[in-house]
C-alpha atoms as a PDB file:
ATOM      1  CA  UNK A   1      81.184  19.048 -20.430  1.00  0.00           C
ATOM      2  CA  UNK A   2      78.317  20.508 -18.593  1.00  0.00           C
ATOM      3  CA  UNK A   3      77.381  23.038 -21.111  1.00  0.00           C
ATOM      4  CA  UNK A   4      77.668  19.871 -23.656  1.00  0.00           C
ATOM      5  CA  UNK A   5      75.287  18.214 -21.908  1.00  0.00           C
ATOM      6  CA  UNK A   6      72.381  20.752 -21.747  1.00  0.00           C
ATOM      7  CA  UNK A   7      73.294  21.563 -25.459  1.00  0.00           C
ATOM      8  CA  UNK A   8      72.479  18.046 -25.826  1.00  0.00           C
ATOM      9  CA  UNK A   9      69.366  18.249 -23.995  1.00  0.00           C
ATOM     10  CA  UNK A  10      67.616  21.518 -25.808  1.00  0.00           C
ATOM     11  CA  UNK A  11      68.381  18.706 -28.851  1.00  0.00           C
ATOM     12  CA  UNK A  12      67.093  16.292 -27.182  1.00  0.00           C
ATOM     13  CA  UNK A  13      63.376  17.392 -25.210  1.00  0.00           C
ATOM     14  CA  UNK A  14      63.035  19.695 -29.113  1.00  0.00           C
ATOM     15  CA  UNK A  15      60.404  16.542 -29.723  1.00  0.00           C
ATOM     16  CA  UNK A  16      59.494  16.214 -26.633  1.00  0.00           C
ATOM     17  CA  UNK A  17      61.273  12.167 -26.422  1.00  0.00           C
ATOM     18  CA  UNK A  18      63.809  10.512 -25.540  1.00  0.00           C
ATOM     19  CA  UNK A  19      65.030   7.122 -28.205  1.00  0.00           C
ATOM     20  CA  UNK A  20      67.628   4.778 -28.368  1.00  0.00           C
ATOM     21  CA  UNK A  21      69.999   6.470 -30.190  1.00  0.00           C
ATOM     22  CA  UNK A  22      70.078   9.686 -28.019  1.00  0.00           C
ATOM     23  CA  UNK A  23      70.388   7.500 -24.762  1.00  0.00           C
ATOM     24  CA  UNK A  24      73.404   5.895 -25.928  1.00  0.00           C
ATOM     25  CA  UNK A  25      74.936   9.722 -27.315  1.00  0.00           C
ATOM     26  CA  UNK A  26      73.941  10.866 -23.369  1.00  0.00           C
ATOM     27  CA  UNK A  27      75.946   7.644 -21.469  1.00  0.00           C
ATOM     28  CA  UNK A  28      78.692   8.308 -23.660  1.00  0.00           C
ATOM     29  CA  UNK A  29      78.872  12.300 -22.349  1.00  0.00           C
ATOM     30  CA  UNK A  30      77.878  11.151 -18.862  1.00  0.00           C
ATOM     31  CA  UNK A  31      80.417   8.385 -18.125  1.00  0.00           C
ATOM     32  CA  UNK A  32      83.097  10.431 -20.251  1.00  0.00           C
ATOM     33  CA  UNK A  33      85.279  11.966 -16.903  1.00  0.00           C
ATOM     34  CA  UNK A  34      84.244  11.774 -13.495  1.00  0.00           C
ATOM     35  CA  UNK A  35      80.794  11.582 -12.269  1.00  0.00           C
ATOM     36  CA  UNK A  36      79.625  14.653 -10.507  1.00  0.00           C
ATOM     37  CA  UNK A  37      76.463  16.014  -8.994  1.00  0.00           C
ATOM     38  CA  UNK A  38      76.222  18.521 -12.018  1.00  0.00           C
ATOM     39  CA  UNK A  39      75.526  15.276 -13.721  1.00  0.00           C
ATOM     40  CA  UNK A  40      73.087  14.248 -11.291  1.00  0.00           C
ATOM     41  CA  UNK A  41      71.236  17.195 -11.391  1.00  0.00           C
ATOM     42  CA  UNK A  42      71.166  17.057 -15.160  1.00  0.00           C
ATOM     43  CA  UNK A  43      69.324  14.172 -15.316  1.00  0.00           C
ATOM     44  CA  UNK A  44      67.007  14.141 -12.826  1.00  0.00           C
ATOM     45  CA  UNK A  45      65.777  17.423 -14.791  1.00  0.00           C
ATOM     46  CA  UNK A  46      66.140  15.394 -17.956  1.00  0.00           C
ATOM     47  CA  UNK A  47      63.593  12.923 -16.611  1.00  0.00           C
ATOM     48  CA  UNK A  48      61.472  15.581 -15.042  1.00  0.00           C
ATOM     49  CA  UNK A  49      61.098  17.004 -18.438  1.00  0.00           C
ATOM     50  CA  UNK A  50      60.217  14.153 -20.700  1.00  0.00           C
ATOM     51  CA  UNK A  51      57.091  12.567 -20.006  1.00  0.00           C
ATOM     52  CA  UNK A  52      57.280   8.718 -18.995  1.00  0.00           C
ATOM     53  CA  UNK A  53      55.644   7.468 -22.219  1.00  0.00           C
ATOM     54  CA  UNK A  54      58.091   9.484 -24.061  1.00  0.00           C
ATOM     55  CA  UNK A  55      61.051   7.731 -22.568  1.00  0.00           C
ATOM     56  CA  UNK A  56      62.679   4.452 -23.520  1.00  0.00           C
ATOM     57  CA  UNK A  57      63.472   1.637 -21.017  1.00  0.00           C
ATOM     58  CA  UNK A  58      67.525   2.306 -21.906  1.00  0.00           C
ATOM     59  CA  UNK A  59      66.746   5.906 -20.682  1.00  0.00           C
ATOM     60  CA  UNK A  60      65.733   4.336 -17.460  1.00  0.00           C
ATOM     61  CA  UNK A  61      68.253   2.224 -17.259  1.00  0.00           C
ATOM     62  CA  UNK A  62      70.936   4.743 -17.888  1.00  0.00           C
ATOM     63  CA  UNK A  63      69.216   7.144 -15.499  1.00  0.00           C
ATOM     64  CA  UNK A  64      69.871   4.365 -12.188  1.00  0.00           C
ATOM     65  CA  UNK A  65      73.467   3.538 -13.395  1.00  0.00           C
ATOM     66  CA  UNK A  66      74.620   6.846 -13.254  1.00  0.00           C
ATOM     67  CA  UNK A  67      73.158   7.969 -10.012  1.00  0.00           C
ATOM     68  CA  UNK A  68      74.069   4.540  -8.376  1.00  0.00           C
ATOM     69  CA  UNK A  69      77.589   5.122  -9.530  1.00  0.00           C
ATOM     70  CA  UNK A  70      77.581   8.917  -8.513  1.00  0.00           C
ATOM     71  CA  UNK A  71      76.733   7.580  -4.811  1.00  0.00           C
ATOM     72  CA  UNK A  72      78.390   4.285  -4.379  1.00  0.00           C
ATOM     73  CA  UNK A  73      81.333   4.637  -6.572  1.00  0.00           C
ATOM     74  CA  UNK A  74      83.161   8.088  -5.296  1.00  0.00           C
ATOM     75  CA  UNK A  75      86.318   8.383  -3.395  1.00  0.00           C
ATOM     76  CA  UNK A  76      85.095   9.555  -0.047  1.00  0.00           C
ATOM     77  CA  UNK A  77      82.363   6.804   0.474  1.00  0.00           C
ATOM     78  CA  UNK A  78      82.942   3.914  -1.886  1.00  0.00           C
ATOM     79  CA  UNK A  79      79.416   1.064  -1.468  1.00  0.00           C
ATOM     80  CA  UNK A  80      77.995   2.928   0.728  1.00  0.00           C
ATOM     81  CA  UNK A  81      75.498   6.231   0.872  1.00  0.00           C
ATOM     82  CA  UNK A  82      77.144   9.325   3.226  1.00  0.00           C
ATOM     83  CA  UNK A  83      74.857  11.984   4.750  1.00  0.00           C
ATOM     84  CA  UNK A  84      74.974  14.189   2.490  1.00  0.00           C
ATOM     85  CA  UNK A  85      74.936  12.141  -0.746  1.00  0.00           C
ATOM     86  CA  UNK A  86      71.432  11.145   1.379  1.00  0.00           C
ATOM     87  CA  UNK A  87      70.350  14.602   1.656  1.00  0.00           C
ATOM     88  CA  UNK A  88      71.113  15.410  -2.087  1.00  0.00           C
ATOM     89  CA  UNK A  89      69.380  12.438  -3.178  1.00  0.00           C
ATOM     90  CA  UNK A  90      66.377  13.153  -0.755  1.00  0.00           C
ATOM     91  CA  UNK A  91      66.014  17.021  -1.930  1.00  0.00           C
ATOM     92  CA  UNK A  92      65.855  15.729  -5.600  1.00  0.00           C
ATOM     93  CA  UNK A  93      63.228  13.182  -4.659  1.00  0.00           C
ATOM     94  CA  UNK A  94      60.525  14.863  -2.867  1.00  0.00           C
ATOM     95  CA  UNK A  95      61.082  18.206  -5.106  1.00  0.00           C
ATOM     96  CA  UNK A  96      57.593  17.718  -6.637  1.00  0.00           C
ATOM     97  CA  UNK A  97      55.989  16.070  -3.679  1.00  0.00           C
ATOM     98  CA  UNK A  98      55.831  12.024  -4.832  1.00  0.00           C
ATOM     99  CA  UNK A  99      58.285   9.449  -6.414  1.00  0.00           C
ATOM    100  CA  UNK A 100      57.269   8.251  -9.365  1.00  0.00           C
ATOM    101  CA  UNK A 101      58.206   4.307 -10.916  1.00  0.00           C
ATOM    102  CA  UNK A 102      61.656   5.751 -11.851  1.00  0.00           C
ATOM    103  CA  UNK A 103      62.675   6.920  -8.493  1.00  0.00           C
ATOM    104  CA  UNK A 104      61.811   3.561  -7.177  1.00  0.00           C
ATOM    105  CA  UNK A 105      63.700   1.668  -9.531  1.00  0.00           C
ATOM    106  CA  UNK A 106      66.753   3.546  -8.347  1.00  0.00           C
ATOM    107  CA  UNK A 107      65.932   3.175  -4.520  1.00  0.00           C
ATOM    108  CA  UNK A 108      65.308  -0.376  -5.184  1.00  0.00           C
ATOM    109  CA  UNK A 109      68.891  -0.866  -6.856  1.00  0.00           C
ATOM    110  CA  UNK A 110      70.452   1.167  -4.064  1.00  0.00           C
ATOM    111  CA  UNK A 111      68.981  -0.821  -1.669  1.00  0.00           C
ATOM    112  CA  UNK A 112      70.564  -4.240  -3.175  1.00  0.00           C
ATOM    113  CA  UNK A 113      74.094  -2.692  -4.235  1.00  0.00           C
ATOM    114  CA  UNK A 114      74.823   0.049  -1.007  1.00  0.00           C
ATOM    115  CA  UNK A 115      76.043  -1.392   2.369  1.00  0.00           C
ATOM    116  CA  UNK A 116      73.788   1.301   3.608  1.00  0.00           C
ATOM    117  CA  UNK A 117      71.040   2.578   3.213  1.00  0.00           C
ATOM    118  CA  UNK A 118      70.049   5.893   5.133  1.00  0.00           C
ATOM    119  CA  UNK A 119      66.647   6.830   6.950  1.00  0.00           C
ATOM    120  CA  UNK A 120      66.052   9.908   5.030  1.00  0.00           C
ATOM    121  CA  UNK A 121      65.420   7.285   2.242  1.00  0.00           C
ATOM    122  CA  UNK A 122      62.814   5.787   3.118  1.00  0.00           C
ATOM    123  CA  UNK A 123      60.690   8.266   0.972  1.00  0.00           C
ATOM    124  CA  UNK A 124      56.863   7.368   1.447  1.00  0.00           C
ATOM    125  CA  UNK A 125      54.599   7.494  -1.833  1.00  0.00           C
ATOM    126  CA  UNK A 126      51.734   9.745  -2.488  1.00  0.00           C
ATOM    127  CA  UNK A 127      49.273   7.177  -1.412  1.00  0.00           C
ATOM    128  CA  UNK A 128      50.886   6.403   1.552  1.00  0.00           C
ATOM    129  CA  UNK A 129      51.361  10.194   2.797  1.00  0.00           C
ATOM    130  CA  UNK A 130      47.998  10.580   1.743  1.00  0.00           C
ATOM    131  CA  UNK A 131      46.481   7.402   3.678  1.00  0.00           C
ATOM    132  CA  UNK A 132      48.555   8.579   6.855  1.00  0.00           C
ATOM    133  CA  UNK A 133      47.428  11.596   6.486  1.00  0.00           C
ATOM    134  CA  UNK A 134      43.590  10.578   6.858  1.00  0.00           C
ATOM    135  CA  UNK A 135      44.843   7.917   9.531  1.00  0.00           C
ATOM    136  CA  UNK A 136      46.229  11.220  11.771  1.00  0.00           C
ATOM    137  CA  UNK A 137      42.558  13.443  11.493  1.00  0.00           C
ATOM    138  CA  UNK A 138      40.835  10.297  12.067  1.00  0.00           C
ATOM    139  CA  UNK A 139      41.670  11.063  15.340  1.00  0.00           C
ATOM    140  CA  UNK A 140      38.821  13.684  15.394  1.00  0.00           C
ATOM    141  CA  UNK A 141      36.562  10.864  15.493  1.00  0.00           C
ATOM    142  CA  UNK A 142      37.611  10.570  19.200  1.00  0.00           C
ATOM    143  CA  UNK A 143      35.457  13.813  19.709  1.00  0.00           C
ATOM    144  CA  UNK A 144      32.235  11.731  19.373  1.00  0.00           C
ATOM    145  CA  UNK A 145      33.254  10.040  22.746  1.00  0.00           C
ATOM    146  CA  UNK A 146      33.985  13.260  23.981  1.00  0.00           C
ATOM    147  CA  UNK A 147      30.650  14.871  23.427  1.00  0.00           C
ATOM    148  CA  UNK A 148      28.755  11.974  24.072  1.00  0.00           C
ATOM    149  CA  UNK A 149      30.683  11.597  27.861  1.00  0.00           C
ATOM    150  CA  UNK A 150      29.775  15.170  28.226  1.00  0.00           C
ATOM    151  CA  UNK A 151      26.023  15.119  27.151  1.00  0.00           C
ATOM    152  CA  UNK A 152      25.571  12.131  29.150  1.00  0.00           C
ATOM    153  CA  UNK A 153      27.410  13.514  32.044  1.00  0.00           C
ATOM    154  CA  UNK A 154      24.827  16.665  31.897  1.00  0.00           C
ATOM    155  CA  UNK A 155      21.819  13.996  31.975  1.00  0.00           C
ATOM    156  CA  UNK A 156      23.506  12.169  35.248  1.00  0.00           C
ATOM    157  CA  UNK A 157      24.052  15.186  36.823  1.00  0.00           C
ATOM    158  CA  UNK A 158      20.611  16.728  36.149  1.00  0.00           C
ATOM    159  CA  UNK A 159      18.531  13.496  37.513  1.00  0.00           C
ATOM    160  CA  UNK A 160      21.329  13.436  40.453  1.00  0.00           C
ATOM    161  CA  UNK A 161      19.849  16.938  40.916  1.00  0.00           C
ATOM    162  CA  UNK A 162      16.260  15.681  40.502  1.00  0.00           C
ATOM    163  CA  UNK A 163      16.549  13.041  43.366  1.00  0.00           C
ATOM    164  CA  UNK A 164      18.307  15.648  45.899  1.00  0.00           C
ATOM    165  CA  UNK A 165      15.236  17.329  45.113  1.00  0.00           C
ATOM    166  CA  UNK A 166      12.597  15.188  45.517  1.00  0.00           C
ATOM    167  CA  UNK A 167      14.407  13.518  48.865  1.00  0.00           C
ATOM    168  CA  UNK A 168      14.271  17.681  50.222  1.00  0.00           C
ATOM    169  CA  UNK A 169      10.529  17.253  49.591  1.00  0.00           C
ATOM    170  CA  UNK A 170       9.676  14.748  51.162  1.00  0.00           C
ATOM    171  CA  UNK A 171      11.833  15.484  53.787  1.00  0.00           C
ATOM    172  CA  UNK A 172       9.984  18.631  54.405  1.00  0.00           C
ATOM    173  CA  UNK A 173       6.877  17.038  53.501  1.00  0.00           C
ATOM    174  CA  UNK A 174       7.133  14.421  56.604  1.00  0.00           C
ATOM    175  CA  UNK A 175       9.144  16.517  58.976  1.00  0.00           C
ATOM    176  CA  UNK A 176      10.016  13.983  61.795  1.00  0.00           C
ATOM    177  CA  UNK A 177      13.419  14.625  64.516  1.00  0.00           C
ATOM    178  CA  UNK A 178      12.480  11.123  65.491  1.00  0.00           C
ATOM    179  CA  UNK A 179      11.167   9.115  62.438  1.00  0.00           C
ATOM    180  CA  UNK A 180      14.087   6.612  62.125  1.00  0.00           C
ATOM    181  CA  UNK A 181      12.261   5.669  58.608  1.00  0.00           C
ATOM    182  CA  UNK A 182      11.877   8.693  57.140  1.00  0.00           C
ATOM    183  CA  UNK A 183      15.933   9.642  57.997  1.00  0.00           C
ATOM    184  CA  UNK A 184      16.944   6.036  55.918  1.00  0.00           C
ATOM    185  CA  UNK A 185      14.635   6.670  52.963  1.00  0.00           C
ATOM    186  CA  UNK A 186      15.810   9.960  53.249  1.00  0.00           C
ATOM    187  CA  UNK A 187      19.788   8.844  53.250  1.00  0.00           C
ATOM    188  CA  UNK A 188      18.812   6.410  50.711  1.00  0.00           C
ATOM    189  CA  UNK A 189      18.096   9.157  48.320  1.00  0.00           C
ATOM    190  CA  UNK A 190      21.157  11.272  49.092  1.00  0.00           C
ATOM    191  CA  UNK A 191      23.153   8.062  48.801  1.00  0.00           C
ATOM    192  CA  UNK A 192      21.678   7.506  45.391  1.00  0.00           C
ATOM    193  CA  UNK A 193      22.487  11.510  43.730  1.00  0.00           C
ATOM    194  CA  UNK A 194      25.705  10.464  44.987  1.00  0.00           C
ATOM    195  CA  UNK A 195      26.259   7.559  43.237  1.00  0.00           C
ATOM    196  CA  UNK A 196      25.121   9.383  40.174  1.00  0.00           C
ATOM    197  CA  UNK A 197      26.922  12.282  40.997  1.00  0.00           C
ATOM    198  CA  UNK A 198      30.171   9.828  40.951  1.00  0.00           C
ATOM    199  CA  UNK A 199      29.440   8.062  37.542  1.00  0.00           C
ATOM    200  CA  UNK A 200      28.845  11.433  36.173  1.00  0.00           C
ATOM    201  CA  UNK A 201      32.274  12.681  37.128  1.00  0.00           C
ATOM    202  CA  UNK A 202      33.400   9.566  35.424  1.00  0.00           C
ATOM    203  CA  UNK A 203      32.204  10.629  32.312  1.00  0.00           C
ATOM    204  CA  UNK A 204      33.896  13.916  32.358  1.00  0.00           C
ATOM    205  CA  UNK A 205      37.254  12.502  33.149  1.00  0.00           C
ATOM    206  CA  UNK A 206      37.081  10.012  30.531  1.00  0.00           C
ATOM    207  CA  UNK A 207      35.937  13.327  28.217  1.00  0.00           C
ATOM    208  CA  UNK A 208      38.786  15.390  29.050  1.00  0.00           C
ATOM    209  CA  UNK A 209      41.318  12.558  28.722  1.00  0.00           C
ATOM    210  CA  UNK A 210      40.244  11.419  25.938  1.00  0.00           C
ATOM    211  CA  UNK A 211      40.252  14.814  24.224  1.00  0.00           C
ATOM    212  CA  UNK A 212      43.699  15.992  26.000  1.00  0.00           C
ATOM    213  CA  UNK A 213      45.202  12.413  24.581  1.00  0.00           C
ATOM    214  CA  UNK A 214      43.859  12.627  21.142  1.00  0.00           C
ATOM    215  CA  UNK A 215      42.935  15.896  20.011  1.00  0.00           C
ATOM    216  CA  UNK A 216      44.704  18.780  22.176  1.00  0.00           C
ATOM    217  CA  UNK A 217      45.477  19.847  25.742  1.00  0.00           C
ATOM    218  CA  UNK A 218      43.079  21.776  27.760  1.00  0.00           C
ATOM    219  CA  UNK A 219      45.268  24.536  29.420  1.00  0.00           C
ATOM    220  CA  UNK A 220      44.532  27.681  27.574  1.00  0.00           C
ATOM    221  CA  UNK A 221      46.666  30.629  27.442  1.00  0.00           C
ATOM    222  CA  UNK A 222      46.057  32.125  30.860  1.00  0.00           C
ATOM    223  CA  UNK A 223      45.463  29.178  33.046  1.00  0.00           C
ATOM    224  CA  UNK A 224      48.856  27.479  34.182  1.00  0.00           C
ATOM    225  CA  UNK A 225      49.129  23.605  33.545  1.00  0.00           C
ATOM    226  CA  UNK A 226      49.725  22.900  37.579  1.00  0.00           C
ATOM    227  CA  UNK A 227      45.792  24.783  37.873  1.00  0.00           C
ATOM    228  CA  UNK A 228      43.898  21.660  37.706  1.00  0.00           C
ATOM    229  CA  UNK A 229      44.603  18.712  40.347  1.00  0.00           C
ATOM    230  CA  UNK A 230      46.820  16.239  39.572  1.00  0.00           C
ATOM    231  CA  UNK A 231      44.114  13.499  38.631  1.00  0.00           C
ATOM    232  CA  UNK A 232      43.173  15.734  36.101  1.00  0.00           C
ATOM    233  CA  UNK A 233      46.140  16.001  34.561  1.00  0.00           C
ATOM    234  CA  UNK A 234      46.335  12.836  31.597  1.00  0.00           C
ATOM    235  CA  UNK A 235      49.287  12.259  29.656  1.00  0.00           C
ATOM    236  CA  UNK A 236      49.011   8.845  28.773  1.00  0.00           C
ATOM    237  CA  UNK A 237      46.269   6.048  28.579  1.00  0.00           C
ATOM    238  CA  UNK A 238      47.270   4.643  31.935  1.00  0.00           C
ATOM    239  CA  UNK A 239      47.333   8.075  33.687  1.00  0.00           C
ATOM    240  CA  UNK A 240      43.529   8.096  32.544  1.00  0.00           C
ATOM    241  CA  UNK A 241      43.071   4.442  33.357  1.00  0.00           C
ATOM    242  CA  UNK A 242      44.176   5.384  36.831  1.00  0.00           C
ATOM    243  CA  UNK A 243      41.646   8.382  36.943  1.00  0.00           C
ATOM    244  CA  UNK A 244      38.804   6.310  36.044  1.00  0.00           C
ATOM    245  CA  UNK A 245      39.549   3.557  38.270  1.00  0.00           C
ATOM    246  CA  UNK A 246      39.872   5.744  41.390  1.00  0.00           C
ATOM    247  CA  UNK A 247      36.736   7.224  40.883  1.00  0.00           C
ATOM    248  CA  UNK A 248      34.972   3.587  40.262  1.00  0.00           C
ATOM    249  CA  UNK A 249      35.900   2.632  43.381  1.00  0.00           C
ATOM    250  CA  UNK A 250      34.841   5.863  44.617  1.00  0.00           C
ATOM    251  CA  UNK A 251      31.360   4.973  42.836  1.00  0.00           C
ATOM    252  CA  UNK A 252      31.429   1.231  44.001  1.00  0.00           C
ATOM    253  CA  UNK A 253      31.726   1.963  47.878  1.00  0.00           C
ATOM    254  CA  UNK A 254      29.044   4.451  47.585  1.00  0.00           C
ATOM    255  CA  UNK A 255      27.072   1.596  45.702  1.00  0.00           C
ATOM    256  CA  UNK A 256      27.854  -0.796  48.435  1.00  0.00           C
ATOM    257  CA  UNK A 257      26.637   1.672  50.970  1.00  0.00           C
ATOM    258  CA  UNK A 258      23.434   2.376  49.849  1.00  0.00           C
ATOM    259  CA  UNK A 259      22.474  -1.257  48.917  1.00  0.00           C
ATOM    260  CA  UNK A 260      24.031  -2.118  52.641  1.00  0.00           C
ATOM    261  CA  UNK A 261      20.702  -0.113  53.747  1.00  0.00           C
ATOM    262  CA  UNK A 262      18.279  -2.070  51.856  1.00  0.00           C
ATOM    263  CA  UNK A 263      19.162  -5.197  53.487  1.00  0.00           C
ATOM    264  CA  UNK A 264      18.061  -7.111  56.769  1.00  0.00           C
ATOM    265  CA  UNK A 265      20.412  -7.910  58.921  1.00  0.00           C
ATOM    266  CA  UNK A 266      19.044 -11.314  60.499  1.00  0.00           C
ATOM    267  CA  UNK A 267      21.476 -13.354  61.807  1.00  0.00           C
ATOM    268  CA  UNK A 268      25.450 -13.290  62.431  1.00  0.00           C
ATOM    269  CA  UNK A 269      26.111 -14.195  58.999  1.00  0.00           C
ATOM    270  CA  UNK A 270      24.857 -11.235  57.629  1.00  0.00           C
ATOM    271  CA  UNK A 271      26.825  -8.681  60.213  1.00  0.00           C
ATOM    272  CA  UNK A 272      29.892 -11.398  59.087  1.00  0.00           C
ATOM    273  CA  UNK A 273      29.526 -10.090  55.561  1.00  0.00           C
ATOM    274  CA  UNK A 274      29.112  -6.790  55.894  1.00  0.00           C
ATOM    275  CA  UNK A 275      32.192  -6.705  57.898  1.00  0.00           C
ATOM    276  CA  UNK A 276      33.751  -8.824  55.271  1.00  0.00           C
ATOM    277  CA  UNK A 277      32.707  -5.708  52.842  1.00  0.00           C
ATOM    278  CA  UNK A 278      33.891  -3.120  54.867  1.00  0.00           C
ATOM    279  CA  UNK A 279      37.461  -4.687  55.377  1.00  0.00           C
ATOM    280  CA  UNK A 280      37.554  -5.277  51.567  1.00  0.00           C
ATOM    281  CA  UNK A 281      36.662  -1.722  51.065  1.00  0.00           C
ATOM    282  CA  UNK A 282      39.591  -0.704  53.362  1.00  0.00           C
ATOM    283  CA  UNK A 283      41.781  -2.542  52.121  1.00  0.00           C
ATOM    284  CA  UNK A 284      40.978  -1.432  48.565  1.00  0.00           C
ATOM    285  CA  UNK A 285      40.992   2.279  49.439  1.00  0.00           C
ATOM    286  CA  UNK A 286      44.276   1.227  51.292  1.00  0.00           C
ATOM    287  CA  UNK A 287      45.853   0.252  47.743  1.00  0.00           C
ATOM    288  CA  UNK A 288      44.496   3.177  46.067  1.00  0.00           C
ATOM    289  CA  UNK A 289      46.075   5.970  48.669  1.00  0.00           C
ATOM    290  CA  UNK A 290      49.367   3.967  48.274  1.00  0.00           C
ATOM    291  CA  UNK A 291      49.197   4.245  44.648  1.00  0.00           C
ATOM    292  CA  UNK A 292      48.241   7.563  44.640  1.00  0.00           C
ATOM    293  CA  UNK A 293      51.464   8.356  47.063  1.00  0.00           C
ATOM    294  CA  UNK A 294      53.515   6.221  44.694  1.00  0.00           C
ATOM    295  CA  UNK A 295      52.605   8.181  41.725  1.00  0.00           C
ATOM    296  CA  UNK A 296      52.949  11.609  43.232  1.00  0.00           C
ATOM    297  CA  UNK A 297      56.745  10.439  44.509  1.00  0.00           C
ATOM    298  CA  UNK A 298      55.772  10.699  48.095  1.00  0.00           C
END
């Protein structure tokens, strides 16, 4: 029967089409016996080999009724698609990289007809591989952020740099042991590379997470992943949530601080709020070494 049927199709693809006439000569070999996977095979090459304007709509037709009864009519798994009926169906699908109208047409009837319908399937078209396959590099567009955290983290932590300098001078400049005023501008300025010092470490966190989350990790080769502290280490959008929030707090006290010099202190209400501050800043810190503990499994 098999060599029949490839006898028939060296007739058959000699003009390069399929019509009516030969369809109905190729059901009556195909559903003459049992259906087999040698059949199968034989016409999904059939249909590989004719072009689709060269084929009639019986051709189609024939072509899902015999592969719908070679899966869901057998013996072993009657209505329904077994693995490896899935697998064999699969391998002749994706064999040249896209599913054309045909294929659909028969996933579309084995879809209505099987009890089942396997996974493996759920074949994805050219235009969707290809779409999804733009989606996944336009992850790369993540690197933007990353250089941009990093540029501007060199900026912060070259005028942090600048102030520490110019506080040095003019703590040379006006050399006092007792000049209460000069020591307070003088902290003032520290306080303030600080503070930028802070944000600027915020940058870099939120550049390394971003790229370790989205484009690749960090580690190479011949530094061990348990190298870098554990705040540095992001796996997940809330591990570099947490990151960025401890050090925001870090940067917020250190703002609160330095604007805490800056203002008068007049009455008891004023010494009330600033101890109001402080307790809230405890408290906060409080929360964050608990979570930190929490994390670690302490």
């Amino acid at each position: 029967m098999i060599d029949d049927l490839y006898t028939y199709k060296k007739q058959i693809i000699a003009d390069g089409k399929l019509s009516d006439p030969e369809v109905e000569g190729l059901r009556q070999l195909l559903f003459d016996g049992e259906m087999t996977k040698e059949k199968g095979n034989f016409l999904f090459e059939l249909k590989d080999l004719v072009a689709d304007d060269k084929r009639t709509q019986k051709f189609e037709e024939l072509f899902v009724d015999v592969i719908s009864v070679l899966l869901l009519e057998d013996d072993i798994s009657p209505g329904e698609i077994d693995d490896d009926e899935a697998k064999w169906l699969r391998a002749k699908l994706q064999h040249k990289g896209f599913i054309d109208k045909l294929d659909q047409k028969l996933l579309e009837n084995l879809r209505k007809k099987s009890i089942n319908f396997p996974e493996v399937l759920n074949y994805k078209t050219k235009y969707s591989r290809a779409f999804e396959t733009v989606l996944y590099f336009s992850r790369y567009l993540t690197l933007f952020a990353v250089v941009g955290s990093l540029l501007a983290a060199v900026a912060l932590f070259i005028r942090g740099s600048v102030v520490v300098a110019y506080g040095l001078i003019d703590f040379f400049n006006s050399f006092s042991v007792d000049g209460a005023e000069d020591y307070e501008k003088l902290l003032a300025a520290f306080v303030s590379s600080v503070d930028i010092f802070l944000f600027a470490m915020v940058l870099i966190i939120f550049g390394m997470g971003i790229y370790e989350l989205f484009i690749n990790k960090i580690d190479p080769v011949e530094r061990k992943a348990d190298a870098r502290p554990t705040w540095l280490q992001i796996s997940s959008i809330d591990e570099l949530k947490s990151s960025l929030g401890k050090v925001i707090l870090m940067v917020l006290i250190v703002s609160f601080f330095k604007h805490s010099l800056d203002v008068p202190f007049n009455s008891a209400k004023d010494l009330l709020l600033l101890s109001l501050g402080v307790v809230l800043i405890a408290v906060s810190l409080f929360i964050a070494n608990k979570s930190t503990h929490k994390e670690s499994g302490k």
